[in-house]
PDB file of N, CA and C in Angstrom:
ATOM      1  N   UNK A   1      -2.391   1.807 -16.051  1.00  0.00           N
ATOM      2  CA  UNK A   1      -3.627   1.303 -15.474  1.00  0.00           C
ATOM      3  C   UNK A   1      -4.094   2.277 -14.388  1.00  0.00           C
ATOM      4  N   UNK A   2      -5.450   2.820 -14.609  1.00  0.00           N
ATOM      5  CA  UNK A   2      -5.990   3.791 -13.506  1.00  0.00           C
ATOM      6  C   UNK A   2      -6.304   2.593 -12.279  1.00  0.00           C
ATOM      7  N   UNK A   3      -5.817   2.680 -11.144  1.00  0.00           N
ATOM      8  CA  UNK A   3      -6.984   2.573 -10.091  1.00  0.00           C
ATOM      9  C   UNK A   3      -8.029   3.456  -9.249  1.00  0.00           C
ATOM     10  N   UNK A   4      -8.841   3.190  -8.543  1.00  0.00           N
ATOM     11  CA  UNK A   4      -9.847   3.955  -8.662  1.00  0.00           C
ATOM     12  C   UNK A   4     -10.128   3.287  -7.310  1.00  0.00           C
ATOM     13  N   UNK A   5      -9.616   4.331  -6.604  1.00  0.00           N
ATOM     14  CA  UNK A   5     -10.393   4.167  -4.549  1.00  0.00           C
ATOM     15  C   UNK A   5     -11.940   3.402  -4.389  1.00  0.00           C
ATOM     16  N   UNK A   6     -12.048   2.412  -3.628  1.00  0.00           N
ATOM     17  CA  UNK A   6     -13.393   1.605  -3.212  1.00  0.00           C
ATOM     18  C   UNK A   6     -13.936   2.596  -2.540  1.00  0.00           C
ATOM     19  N   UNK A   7     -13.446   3.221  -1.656  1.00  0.00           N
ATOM     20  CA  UNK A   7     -14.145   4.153  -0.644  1.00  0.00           C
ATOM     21  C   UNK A   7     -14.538   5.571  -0.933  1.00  0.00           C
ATOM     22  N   UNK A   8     -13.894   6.179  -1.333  1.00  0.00           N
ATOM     23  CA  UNK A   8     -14.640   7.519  -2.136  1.00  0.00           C
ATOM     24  C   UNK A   8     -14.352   7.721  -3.772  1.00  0.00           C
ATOM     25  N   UNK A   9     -14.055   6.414  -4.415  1.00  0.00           N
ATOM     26  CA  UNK A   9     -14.345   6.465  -5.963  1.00  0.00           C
ATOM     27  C   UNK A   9     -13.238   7.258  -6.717  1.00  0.00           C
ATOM     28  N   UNK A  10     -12.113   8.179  -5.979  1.00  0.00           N
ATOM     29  CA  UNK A  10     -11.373   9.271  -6.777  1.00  0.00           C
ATOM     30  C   UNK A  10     -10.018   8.058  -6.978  1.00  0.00           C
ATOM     31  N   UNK A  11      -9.383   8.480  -8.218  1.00  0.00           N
ATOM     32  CA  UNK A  11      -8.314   7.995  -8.666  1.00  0.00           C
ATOM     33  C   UNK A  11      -7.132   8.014  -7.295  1.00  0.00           C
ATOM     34  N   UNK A  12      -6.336   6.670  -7.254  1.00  0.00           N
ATOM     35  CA  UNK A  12      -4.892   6.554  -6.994  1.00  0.00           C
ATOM     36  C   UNK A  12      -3.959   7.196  -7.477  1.00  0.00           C
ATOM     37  N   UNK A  13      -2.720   7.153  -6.485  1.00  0.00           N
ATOM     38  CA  UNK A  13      -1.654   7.529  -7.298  1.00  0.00           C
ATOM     39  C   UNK A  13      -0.550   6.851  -6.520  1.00  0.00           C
ATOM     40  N   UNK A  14       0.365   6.149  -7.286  1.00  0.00           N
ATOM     41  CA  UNK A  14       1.493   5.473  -6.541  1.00  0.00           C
ATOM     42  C   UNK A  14       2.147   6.116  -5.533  1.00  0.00           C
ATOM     43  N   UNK A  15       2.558   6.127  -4.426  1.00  0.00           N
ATOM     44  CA  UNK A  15       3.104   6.928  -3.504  1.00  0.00           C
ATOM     45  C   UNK A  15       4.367   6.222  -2.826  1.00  0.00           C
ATOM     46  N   UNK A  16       5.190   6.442  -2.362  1.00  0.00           N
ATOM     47  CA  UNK A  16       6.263   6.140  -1.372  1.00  0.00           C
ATOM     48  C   UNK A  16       5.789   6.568   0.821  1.00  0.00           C
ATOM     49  N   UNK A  17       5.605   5.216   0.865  1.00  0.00           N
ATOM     50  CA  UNK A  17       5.130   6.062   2.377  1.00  0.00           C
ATOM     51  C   UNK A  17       6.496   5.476   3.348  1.00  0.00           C
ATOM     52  N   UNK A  18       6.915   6.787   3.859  1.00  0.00           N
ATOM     53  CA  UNK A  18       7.973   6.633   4.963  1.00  0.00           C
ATOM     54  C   UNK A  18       7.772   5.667   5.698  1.00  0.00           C
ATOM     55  N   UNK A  19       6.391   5.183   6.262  1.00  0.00           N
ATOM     56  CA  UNK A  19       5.953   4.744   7.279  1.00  0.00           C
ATOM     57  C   UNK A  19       4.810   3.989   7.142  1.00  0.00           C
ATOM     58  N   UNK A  20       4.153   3.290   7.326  1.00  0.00           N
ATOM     59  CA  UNK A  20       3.038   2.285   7.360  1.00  0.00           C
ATOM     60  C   UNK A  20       2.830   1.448   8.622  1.00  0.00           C
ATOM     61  N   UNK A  21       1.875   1.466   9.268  1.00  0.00           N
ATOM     62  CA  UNK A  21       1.688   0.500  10.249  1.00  0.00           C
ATOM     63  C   UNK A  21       1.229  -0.550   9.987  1.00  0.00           C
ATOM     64  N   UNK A  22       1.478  -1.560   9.050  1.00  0.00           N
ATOM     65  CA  UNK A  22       0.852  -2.801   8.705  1.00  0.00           C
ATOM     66  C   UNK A  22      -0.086  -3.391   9.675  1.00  0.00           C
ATOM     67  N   UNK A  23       0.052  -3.933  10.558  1.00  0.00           N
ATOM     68  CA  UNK A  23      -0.625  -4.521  11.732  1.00  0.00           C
ATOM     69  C   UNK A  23      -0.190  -3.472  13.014  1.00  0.00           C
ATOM     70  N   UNK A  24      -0.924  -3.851  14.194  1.00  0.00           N
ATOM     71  CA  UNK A  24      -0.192  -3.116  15.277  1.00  0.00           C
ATOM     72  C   UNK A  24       0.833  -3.255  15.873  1.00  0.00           C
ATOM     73  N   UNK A  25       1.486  -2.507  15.838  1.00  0.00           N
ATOM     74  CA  UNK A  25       2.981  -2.713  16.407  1.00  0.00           C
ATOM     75  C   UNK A  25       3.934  -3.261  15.402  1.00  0.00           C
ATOM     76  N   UNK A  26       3.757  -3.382  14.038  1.00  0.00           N
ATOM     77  CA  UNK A  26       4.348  -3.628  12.757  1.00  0.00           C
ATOM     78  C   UNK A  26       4.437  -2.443  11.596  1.00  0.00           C
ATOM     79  N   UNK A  27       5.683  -2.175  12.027  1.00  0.00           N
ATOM     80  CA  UNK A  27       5.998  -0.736  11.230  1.00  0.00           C
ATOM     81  C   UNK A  27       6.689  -1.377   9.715  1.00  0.00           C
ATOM     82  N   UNK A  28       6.142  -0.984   8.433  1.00  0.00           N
ATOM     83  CA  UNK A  28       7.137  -1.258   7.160  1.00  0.00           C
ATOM     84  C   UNK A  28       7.678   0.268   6.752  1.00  0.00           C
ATOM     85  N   UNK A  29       8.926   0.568   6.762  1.00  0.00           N
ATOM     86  CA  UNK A  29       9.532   1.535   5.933  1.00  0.00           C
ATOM     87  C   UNK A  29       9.682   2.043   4.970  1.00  0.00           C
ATOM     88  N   UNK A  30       9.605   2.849   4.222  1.00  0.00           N
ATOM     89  CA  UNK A  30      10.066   3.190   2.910  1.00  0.00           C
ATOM     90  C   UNK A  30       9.034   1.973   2.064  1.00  0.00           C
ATOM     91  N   UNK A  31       7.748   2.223   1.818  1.00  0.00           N
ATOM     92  CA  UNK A  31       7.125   1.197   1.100  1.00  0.00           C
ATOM     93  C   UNK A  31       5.686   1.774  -0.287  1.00  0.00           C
ATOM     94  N   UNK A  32       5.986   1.205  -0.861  1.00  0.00           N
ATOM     95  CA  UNK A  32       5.547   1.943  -2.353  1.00  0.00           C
ATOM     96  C   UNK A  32       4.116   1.046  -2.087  1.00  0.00           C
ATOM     97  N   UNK A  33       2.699   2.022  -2.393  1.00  0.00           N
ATOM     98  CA  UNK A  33       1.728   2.237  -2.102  1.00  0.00           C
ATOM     99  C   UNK A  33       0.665   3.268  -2.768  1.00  0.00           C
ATOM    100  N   UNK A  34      -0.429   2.941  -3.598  1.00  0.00           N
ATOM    101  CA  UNK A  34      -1.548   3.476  -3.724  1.00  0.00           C
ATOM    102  C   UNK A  34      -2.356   4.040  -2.615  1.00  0.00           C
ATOM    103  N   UNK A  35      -2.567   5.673  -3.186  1.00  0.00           N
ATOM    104  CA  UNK A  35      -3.415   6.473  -2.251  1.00  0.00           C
ATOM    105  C   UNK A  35      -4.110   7.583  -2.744  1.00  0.00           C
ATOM    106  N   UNK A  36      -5.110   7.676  -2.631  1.00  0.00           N
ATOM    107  CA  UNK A  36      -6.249   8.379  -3.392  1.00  0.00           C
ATOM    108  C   UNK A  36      -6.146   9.804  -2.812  1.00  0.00           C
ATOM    109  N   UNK A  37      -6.379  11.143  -3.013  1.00  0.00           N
ATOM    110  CA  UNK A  37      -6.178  12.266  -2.267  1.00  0.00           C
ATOM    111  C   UNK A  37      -7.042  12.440  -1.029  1.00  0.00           C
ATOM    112  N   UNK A  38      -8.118  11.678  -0.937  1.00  0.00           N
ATOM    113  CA  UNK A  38      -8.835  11.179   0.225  1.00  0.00           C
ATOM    114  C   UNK A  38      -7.498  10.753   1.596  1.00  0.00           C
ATOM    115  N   UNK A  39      -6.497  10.105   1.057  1.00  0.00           N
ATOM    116  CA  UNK A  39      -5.855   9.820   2.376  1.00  0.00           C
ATOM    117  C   UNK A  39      -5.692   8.297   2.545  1.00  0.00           C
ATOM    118  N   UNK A  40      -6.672   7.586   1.757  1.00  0.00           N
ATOM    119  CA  UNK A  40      -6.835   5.624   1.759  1.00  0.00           C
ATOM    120  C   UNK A  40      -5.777   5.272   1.133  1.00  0.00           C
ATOM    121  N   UNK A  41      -5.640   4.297   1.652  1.00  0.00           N
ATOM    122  CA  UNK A  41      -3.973   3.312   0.978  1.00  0.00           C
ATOM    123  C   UNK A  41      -4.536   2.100   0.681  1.00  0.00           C
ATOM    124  N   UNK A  42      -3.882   1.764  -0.760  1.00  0.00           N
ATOM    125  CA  UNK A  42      -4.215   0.109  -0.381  1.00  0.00           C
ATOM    126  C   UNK A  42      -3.193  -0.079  -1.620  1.00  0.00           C
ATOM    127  N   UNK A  43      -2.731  -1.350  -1.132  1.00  0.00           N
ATOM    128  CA  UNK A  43      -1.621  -2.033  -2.249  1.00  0.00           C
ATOM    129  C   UNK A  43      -2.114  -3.025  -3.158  1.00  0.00           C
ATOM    130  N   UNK A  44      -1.374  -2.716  -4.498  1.00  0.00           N
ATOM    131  CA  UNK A  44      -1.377  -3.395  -5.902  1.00  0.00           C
ATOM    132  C   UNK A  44      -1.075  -5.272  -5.829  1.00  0.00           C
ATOM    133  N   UNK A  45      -1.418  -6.160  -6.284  1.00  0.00           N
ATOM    134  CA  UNK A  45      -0.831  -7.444  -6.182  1.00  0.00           C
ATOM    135  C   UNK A  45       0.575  -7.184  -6.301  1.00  0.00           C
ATOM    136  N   UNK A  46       1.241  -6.379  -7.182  1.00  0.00           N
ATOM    137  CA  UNK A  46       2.720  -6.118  -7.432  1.00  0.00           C
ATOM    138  C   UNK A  46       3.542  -5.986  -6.220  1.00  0.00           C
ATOM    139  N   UNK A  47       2.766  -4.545  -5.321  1.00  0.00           N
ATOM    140  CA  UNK A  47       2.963  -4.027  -4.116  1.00  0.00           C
ATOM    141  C   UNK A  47       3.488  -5.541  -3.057  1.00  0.00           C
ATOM    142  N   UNK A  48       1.908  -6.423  -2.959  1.00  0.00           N
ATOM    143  CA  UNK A  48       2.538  -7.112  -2.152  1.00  0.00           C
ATOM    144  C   UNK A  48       3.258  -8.097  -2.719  1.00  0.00           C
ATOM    145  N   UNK A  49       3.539  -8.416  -3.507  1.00  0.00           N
ATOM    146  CA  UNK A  49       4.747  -9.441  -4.110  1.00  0.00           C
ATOM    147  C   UNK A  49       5.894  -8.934  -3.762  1.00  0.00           C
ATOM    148  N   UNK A  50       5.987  -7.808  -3.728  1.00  0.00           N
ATOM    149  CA  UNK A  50       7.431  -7.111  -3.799  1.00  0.00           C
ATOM    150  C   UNK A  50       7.741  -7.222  -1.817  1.00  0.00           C
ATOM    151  N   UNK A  51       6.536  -6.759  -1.334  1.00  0.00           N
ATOM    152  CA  UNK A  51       6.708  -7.123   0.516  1.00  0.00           C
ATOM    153  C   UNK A  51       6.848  -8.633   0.655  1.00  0.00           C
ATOM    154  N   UNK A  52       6.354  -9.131  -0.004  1.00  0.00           N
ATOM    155  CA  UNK A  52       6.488 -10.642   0.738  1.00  0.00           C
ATOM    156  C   UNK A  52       8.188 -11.216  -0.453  1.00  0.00           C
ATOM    157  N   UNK A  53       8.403 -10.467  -0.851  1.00  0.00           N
ATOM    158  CA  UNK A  53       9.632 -11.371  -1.829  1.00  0.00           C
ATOM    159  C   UNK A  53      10.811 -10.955  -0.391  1.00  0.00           C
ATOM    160  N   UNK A  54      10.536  -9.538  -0.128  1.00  0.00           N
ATOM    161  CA  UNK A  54      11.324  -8.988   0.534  1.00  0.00           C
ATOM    162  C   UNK A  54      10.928  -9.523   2.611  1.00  0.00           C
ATOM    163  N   UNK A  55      10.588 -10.258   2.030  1.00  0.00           N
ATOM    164  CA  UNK A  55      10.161 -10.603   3.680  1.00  0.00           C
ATOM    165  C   UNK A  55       9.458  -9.701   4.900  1.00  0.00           C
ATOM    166  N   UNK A  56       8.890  -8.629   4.132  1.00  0.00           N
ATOM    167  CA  UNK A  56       8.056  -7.720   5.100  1.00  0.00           C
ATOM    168  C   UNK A  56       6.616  -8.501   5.245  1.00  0.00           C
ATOM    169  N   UNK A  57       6.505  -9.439   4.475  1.00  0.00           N
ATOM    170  CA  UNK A  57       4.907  -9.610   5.463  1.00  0.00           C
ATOM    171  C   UNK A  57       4.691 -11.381   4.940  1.00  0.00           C
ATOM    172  N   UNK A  58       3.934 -11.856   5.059  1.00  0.00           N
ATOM    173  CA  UNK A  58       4.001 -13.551   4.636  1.00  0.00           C
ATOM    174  C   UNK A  58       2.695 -13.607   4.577  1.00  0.00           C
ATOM    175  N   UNK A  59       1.771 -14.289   3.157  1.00  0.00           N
ATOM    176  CA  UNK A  59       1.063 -14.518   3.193  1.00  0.00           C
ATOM    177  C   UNK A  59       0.172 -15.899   3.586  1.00  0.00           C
ATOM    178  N   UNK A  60      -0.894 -15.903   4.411  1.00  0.00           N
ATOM    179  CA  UNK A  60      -1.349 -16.806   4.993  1.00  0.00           C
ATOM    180  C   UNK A  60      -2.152 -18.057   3.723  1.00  0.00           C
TER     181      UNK A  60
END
């Protein structure tokens, strides 16, 4: 499945980011993530199933 960046339109690509600041002052580690060569991140429904199974984030 292609995704395709909202913000400048160029294709994703699954990435591993060392680091993420979820909220401020909320660091997630080692977390698998869509990012367009633009630099934008944004996560898959999968993505966050897999953070919230794992207790990195809780959905409201």
């Amino acid at each position: 499945m292609t995704i395709i960046c909202g913000k400048c339109e160029k294709e994703m690509k699954e990435i591993e980011l060392k680091e993420y600041e979820f909220e401020e002052g909320i660091i997630l580690n080692n977390v698998i993530a869509m990012q367009c060569p633009s630099g934008h991140v944004t996560f898959t429904e999968e993505h966050v199933d897999i953070l919230e199974h794992c207790g990195f984030i809780q959905r409201i």
